[in-house]
Protein backbone atom coordinates (compact mmCIF):
# COMPACT_ATOMS: atom_id res chain seq x y z
CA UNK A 1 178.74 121.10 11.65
CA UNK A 2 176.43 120.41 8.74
CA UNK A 3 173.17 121.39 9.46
CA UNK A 4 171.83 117.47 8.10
CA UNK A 5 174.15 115.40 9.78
CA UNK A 6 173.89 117.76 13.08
CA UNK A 7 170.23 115.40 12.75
CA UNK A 8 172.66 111.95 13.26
CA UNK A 9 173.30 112.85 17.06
CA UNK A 10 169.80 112.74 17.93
CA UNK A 11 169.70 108.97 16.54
CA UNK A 12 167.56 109.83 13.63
CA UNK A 13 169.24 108.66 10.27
CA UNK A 14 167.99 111.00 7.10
CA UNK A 15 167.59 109.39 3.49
CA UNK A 16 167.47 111.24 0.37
CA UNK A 17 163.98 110.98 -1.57
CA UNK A 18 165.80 111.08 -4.97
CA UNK A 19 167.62 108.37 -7.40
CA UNK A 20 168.81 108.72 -11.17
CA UNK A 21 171.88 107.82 -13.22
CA UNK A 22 172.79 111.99 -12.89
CA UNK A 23 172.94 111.87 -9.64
CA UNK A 24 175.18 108.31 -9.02
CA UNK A 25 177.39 109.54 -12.70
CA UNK A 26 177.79 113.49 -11.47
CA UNK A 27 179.38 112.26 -7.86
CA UNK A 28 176.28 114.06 -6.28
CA UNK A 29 175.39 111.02 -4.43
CA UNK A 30 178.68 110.15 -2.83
CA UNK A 31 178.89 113.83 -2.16
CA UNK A 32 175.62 113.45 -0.42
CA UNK A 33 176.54 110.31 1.96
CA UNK A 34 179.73 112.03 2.90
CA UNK A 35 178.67 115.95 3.72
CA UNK A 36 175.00 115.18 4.81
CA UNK A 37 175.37 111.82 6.20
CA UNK A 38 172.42 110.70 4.00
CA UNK A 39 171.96 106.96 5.23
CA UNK A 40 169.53 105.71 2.28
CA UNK A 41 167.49 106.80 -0.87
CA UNK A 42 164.04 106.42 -1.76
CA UNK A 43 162.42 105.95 -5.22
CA UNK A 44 159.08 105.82 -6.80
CA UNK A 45 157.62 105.85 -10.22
CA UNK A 46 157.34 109.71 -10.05
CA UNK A 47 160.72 109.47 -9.11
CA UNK A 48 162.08 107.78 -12.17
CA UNK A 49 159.39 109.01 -14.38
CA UNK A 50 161.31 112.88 -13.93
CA UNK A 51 164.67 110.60 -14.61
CA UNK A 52 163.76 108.77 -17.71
CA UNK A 53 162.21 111.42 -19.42
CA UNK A 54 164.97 114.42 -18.43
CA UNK A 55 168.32 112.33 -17.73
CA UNK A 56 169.87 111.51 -21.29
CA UNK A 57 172.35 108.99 -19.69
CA UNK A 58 168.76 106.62 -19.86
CA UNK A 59 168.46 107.41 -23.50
CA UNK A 60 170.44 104.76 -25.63
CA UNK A 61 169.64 102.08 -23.39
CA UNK A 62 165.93 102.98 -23.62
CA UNK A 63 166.46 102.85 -27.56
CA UNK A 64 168.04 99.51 -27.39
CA UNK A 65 165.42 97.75 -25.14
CA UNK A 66 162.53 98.56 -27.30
CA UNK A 67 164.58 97.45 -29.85
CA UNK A 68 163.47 93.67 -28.23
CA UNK A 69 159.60 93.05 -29.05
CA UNK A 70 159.44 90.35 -26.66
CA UNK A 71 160.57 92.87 -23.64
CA UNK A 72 156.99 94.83 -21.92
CA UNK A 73 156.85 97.94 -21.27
CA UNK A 74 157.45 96.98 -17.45
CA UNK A 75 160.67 94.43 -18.10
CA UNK A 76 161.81 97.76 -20.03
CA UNK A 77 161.64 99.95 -17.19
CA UNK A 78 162.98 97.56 -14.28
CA UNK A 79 165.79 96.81 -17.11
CA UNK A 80 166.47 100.40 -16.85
CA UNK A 81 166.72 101.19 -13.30
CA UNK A 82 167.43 97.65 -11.45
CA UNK A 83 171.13 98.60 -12.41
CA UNK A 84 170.54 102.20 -10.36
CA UNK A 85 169.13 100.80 -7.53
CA UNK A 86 172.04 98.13 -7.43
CA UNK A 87 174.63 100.69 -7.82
CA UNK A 88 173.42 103.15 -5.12
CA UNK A 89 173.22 99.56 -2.95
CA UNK A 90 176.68 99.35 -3.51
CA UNK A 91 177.88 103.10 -2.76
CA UNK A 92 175.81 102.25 0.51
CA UNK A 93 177.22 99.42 1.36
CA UNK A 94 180.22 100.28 3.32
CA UNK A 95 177.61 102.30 5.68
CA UNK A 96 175.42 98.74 5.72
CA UNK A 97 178.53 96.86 6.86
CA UNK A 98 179.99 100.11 9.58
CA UNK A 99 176.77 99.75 10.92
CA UNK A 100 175.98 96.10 11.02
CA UNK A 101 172.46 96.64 8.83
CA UNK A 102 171.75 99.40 10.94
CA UNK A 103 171.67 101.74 7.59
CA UNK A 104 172.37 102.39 4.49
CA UNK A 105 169.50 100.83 2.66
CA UNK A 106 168.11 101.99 -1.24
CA UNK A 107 164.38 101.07 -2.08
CA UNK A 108 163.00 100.06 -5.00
CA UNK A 109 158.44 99.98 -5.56
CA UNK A 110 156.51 97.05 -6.74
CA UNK A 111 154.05 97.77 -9.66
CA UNK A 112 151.59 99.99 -8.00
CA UNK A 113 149.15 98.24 -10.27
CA UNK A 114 149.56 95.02 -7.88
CA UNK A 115 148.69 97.43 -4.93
CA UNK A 116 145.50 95.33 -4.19
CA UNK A 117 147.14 91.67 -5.23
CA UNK A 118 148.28 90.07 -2.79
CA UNK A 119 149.72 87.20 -5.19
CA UNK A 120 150.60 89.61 -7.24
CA UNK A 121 152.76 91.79 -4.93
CA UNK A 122 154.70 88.52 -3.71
CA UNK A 123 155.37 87.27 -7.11
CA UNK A 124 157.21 90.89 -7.44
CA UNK A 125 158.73 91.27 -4.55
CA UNK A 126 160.65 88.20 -4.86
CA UNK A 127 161.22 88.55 -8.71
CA UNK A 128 162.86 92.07 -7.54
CA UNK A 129 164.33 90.94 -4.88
CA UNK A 130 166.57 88.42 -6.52
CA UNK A 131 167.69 90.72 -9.67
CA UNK A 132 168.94 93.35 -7.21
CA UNK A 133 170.64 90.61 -5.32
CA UNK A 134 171.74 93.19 -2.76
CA UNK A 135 171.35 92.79 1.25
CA UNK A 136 170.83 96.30 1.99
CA UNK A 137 167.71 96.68 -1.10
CA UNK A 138 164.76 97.15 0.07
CA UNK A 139 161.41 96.70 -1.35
CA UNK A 140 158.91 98.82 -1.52
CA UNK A 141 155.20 97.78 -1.16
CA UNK A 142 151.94 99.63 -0.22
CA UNK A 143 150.22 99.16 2.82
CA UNK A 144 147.26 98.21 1.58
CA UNK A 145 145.45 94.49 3.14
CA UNK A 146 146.71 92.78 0.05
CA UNK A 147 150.33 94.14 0.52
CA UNK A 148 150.58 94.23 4.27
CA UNK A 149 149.51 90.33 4.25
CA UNK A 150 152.26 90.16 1.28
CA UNK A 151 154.42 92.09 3.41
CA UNK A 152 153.90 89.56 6.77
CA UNK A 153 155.26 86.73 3.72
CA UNK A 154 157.91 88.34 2.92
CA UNK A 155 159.04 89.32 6.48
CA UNK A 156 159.11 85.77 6.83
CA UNK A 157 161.54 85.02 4.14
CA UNK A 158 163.52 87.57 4.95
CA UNK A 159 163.13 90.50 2.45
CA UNK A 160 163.95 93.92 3.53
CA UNK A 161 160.10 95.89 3.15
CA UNK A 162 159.71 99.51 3.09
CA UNK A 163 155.62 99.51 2.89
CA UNK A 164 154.30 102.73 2.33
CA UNK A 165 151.75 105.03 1.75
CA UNK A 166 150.67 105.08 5.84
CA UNK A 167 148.54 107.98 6.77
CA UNK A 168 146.55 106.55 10.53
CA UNK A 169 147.30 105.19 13.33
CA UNK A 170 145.30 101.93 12.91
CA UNK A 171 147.43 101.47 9.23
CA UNK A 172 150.62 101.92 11.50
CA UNK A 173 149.09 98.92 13.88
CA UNK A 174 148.07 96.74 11.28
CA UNK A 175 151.37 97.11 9.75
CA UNK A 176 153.39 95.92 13.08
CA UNK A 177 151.00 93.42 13.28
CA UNK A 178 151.97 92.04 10.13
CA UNK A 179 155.70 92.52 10.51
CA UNK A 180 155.93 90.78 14.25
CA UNK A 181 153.61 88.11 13.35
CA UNK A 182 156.27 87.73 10.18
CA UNK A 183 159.53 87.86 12.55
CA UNK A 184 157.59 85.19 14.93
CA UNK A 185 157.22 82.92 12.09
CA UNK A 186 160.49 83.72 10.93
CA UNK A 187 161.69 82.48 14.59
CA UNK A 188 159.91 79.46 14.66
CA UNK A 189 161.49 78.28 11.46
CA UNK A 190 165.36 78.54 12.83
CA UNK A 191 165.73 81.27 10.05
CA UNK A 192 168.15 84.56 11.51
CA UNK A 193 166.75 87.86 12.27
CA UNK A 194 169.08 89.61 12.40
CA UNK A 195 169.51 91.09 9.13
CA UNK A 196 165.76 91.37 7.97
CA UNK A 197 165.02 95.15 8.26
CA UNK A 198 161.99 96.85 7.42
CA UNK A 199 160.38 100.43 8.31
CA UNK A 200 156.75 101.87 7.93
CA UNK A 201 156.67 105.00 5.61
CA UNK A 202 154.19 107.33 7.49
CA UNK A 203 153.10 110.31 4.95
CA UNK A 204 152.89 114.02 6.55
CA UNK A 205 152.14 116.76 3.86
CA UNK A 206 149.28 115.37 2.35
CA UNK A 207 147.13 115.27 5.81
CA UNK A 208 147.79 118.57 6.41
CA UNK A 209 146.80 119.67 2.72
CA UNK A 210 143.42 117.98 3.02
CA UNK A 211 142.58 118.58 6.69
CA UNK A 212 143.54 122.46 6.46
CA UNK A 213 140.32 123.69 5.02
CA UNK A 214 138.22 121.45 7.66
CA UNK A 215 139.57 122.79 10.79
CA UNK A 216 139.87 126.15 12.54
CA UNK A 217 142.54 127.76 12.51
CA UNK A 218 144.68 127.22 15.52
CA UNK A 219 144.35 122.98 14.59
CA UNK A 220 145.44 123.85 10.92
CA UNK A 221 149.07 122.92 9.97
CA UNK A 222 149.01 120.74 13.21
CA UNK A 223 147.40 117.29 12.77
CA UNK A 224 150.51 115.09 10.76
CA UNK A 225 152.87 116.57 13.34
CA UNK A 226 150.65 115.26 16.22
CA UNK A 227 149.66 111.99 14.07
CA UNK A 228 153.41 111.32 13.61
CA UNK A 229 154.01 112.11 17.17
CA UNK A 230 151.31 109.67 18.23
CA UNK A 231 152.50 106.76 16.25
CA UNK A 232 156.13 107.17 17.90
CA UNK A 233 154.86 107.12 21.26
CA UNK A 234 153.22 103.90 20.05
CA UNK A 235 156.31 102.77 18.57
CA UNK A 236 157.49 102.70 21.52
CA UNK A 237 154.71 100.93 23.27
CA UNK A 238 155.14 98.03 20.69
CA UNK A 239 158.50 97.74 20.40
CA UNK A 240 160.41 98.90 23.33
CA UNK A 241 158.41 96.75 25.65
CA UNK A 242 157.07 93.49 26.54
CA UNK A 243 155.17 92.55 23.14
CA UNK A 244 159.11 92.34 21.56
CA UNK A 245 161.38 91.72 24.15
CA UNK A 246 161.87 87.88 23.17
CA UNK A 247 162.07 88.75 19.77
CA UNK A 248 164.57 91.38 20.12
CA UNK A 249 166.50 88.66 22.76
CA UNK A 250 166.93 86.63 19.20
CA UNK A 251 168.37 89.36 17.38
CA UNK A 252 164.96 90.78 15.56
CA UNK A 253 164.84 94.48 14.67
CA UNK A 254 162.58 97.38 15.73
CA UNK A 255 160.81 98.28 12.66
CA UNK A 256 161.33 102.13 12.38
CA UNK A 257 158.73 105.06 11.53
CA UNK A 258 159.83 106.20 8.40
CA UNK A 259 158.57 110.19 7.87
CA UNK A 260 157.52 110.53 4.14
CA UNK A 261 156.37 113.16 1.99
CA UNK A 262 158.44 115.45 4.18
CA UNK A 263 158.33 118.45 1.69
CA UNK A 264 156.00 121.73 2.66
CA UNK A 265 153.20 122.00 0.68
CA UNK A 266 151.59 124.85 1.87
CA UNK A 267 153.84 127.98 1.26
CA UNK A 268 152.46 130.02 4.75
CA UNK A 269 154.53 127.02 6.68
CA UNK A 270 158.28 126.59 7.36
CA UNK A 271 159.47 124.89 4.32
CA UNK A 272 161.28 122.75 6.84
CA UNK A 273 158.08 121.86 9.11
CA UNK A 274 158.68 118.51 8.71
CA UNK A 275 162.13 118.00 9.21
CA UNK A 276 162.50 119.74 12.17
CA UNK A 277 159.32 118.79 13.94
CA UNK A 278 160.21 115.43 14.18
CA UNK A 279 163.92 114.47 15.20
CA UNK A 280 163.96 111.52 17.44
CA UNK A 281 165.82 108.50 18.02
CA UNK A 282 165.27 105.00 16.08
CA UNK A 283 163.47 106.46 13.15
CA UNK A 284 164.53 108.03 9.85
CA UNK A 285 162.96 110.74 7.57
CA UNK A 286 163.30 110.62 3.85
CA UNK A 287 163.88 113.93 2.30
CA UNK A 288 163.24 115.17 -1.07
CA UNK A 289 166.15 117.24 -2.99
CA UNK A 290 164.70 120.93 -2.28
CA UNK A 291 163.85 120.32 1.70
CA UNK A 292 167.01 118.68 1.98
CA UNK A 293 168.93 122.10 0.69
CA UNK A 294 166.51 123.82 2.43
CA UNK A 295 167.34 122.22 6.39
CA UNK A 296 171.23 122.51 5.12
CA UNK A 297 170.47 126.20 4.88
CA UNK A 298 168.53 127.51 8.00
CA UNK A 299 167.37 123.83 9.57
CA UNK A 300 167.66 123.54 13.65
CA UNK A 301 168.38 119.97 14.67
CA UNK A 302 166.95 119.28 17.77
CA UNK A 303 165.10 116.54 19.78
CA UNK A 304 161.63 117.61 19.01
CA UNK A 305 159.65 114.36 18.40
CA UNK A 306 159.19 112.76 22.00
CA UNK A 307 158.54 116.48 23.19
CA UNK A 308 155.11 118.02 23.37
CA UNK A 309 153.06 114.62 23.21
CA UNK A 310 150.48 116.23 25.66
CA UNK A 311 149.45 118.46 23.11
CA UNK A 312 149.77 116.46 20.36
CA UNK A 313 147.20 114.24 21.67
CA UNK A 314 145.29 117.90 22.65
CA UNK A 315 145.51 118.61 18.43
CA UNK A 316 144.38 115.28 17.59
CA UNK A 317 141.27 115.62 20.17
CA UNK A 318 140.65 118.93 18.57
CA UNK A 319 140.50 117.25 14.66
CA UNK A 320 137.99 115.19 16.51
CA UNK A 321 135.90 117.60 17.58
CA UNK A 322 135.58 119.50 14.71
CA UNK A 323 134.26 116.21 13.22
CA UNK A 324 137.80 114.73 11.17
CA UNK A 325 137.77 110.80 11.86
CA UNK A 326 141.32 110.62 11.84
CA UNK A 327 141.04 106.65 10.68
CA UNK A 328 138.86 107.64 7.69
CA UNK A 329 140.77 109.98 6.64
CA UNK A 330 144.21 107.52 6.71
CA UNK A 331 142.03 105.21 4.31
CA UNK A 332 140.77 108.46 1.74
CA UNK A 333 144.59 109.23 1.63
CA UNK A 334 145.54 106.66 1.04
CA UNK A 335 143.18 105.84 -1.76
CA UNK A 336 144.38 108.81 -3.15
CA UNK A 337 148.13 108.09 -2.95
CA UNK A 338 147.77 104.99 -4.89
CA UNK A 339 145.66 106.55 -7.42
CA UNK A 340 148.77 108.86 -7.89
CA UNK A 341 151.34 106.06 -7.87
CA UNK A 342 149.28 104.42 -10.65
CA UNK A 343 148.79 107.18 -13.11
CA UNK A 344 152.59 107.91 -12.19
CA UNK A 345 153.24 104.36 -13.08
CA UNK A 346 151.32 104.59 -15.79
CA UNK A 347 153.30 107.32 -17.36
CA UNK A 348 156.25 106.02 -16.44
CA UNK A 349 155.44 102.70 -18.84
CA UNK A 350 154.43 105.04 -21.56
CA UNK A 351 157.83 106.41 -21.79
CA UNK A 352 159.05 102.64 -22.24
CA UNK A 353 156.51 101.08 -24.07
């Protein structure tokens, strides 16, 4: 079997952290849903920054939209790749209807400028979320307070939310909180749950890349395994119990740990780390183009993620220890990871102003 959809068993659904016209024109895409089983796709201005500036299929229809004055710089670019994100809807949508909403979901980011607007982010998320006009979109908002009381709103309504940029345990909370207070508002207005769907990107890489120089050795390479591992077994906790039963009774969805920023920064690990450190039922990991090859190489699927929880919590005791506040260091990160989404964002419009 193919090493990637040998991960489907285990009840773990993979989605590809790629999108651009080359890959839907070339066939690479459908090639991808059918041989690896890939369930969804990711984007982000980095993303379609690398498309817009290297895929020429973008180029005449660039031309052509700053040919209109009265167009921005950001109507250009969703003009450009609201089409993309509706056609890879649509190549996904016969896996959104096999699976009843289960999968098959594409996601498209807010303005990462609006990261700290709550107003803002709602205005955008609905704008968005009418032009794509697609049931299995999904929008894509950071989990800062502005956008996880945005996101709570839009749960509401029923818009599909992929809120990212999660790097703690209390972001993870705060996030549920939002999207079960959403669903119970939701409820209590007669609306359907059913087919509202939303998951909680949690970010791996990047803790290990800052933490690495700040812990001894035999901690180092270990923390966003065991932070990852933590927030499932409180996944569980949350929404496998008590706090959702009646909410799941009305047809409400769990919402899923999504594992982000899946590639191997640091060349000394397994360049599939990752991947195969965290295979476990009712969550999905989003995997860039050169992990993805790599796992389809040499990748072992396995059910690894609800194993070894004792000493996860025995790694995460250990950061402590040696004086990481693990809460702190979710909010630095995550600082950070908006400060790259802007400047990417910010490129990104250059290319279209």
């Amino acid at each position: 079997m193919n090493r990637v959809r040998a991960i489907l068993p285990f009840g773990q659904r993979v989605w590809l952290d790629n999108l651009s016209r080359e890959l839907i024109a070339s066939g690479e895409l459908t090639r991808l849903l059918a041989d690896d089983g890939i369930a969804g796709v990711t984007s982000n201005p980095s993303i379609f920054y690398k498309a817009i500036a290297n895929d020429a299929r973008y180029r005449d229809d660039l031309a052509r939209l700053k040919g209109d004055a009265s167009l921005s710089a950001e109507a250009r670019y969703e003009a450009l790749v609201v089409p993309d994100i509706q056609t890879a809807c649509d190549l996904l949508s016969p896996l959104y209807r096999e699976t009843a909403g289960a999968d098959g979901y594409v996601s498209l980011e807010v303005s990462p400028h609006l990261a700290n607007d709550e107003a803002g982010t709602l205005a955008a998320a609905r704008r968005l979320w009418a032009e794509l006009a697609r049931p299995n979109a999904m929008i894509k908002i950071p989990a800062t307070p502005a956008g996880i009381r945005a996101f709570e709103v839009l749960t509401r309504e029923g818009v599909n939310v992929n809120i990212t940029l999660l790097f703690s345990l209390a972001q993870v909370d705060a996030v549920w909180d939002a999207y079960i207070a959403g669903l119970k508002a939701r409820h209590a207005d007669g609306a359907p749950l059913g087919h509202v769907k939303a998951v909680a990107s949690f970010f791996l890489s990047r803790v290990d890349s800052l933490l690495d120089p700040l812990l001894p050795a035999e901690l180092q390479g270990k923390v966003a395994v065991a932070l990852s591992k933590a927030a499932y077994a409180r996944y569980h906790e949350r929404f496998n119990g008590e706090e959702f039963a009646a909410l799941k009774a009305a047809g409400a969805r769990a919402q899923y740990l999504l594992w982000a920023s899946t590639g191997t920064k640091n060349k000394a690990y397994s360049d599939v780390l990752y991947v195969e450190s965290l295979i476990g039922d009712e969550t999905v990991n989003t995997i860039p183009d050169a992990t993805l090859a790599a796992f389809r190489d040499h990748g072992v699927a396995a059910a690894t993620l609800a194993t070894g929880m004792d000493d996860a919590f025995v790694v995460l005791q250990g950061a402590s220890d040696a004086g990481i506040d693990l809460a702190a260091t979710g909010d630095q990160l995550q600082a950070d990871g908006l400060k790259l989404f802007d400047e990417a964002f910010g490129a990104l419009l250059a290319l279209t102003a």
